[in-house]
Protein backbone atom coordinates (compact mmCIF):
# COMPACT_ATOMS: atom_id res chain seq x y z
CA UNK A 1 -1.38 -5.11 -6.41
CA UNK A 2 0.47 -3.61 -3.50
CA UNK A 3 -0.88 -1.17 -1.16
CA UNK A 4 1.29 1.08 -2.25
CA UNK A 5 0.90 0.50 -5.72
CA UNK A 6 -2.63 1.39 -5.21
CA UNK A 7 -1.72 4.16 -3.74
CA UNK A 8 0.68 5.80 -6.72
CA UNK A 9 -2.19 4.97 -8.88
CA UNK A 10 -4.69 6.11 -7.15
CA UNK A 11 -2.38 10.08 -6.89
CA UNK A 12 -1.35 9.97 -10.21
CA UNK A 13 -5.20 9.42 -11.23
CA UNK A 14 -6.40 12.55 -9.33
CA UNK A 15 -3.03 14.42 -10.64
CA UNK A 16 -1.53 15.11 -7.43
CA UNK A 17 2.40 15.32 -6.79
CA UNK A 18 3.33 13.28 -3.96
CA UNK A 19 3.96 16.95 -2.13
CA UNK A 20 0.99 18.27 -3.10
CA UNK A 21 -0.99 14.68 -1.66
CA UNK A 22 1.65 15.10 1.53
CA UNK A 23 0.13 18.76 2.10
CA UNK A 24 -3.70 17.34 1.68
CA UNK A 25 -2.97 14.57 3.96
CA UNK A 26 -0.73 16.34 6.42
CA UNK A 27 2.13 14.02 6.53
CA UNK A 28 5.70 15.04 4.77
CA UNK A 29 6.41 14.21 1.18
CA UNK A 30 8.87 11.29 2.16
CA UNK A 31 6.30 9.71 3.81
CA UNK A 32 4.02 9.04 0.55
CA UNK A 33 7.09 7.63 -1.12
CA UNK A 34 8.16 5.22 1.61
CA UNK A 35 4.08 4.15 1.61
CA UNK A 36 4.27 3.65 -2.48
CA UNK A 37 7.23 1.85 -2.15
CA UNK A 38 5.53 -0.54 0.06
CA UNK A 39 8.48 0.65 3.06
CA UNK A 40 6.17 1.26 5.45
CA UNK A 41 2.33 0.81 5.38
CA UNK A 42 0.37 4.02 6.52
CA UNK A 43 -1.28 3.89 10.25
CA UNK A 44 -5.31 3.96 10.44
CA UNK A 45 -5.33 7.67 10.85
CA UNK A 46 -3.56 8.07 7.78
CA UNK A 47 -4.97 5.14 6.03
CA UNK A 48 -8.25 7.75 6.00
CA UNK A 49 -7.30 10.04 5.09
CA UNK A 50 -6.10 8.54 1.98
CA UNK A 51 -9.76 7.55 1.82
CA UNK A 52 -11.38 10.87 2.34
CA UNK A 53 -8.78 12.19 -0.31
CA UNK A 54 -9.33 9.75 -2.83
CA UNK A 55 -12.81 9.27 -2.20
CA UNK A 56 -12.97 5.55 -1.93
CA UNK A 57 -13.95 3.53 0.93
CA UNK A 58 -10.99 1.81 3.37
CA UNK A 59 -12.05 -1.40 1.62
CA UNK A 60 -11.53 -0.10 -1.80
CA UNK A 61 -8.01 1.16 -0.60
CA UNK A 62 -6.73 -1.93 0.94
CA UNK A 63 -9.18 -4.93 -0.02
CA UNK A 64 -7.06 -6.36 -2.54
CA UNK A 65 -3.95 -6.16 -0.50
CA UNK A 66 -5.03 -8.52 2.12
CA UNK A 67 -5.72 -11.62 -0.36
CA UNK A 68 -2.09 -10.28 -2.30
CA UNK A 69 -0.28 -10.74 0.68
CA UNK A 70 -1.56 -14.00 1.76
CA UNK A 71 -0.67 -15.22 -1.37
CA UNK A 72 2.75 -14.04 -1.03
CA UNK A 73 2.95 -15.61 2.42
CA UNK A 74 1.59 -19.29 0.96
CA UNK A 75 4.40 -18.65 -2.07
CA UNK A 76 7.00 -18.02 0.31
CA UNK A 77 5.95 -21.24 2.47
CA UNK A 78 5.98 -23.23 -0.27
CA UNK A 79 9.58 -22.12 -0.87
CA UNK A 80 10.73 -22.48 2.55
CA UNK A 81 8.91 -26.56 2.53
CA UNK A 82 10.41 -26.95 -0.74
CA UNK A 83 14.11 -25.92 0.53
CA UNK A 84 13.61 -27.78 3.64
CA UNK A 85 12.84 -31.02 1.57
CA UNK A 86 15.79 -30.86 -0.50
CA UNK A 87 18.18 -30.05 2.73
């Protein structure tokens, strides 16, 4: 699961908009749909207060999405040595 992924479930769970999360968090409405669309990963500040909104820990938020992107990185080295190979 995607940071962002996490982060649409975790708004839809409490029943927030992404406006009304944008106006509890302070940032602009665009910015929660460039985060959930994994565009652009929120900075620590805002990674909080995510957090404090959701009332999870910063590990909860993003623990997952450290191992999920290292897989993706192995998976897309494995390409690239597999490609190379055949070149």
């Amino acid at each position: 699961m995607t940071l962002g992924e996490k982060i649409r479930g975790l708004r839809k769970k409490q029943g927030l908009s992404q406006e009304e999360l944008s106006h509890k968090i302070s940032v602009s409405r665009q910015a929660i749909s460039k985060w959930e669309q994994d565009l652009v990963v929120p900075d620590t500040v805002n990674l909080m207060k995510l957090c404090d909104c959701f009332g999870i820990t910063l590990v909860e938020l993003t623990g997952d999405v450290q191992k999920t992107n290292t897989e993706n990185c192995d998976k897309t080295n494995m390409i690239n040595k597999s490609a190379m190979a055949l070149s």
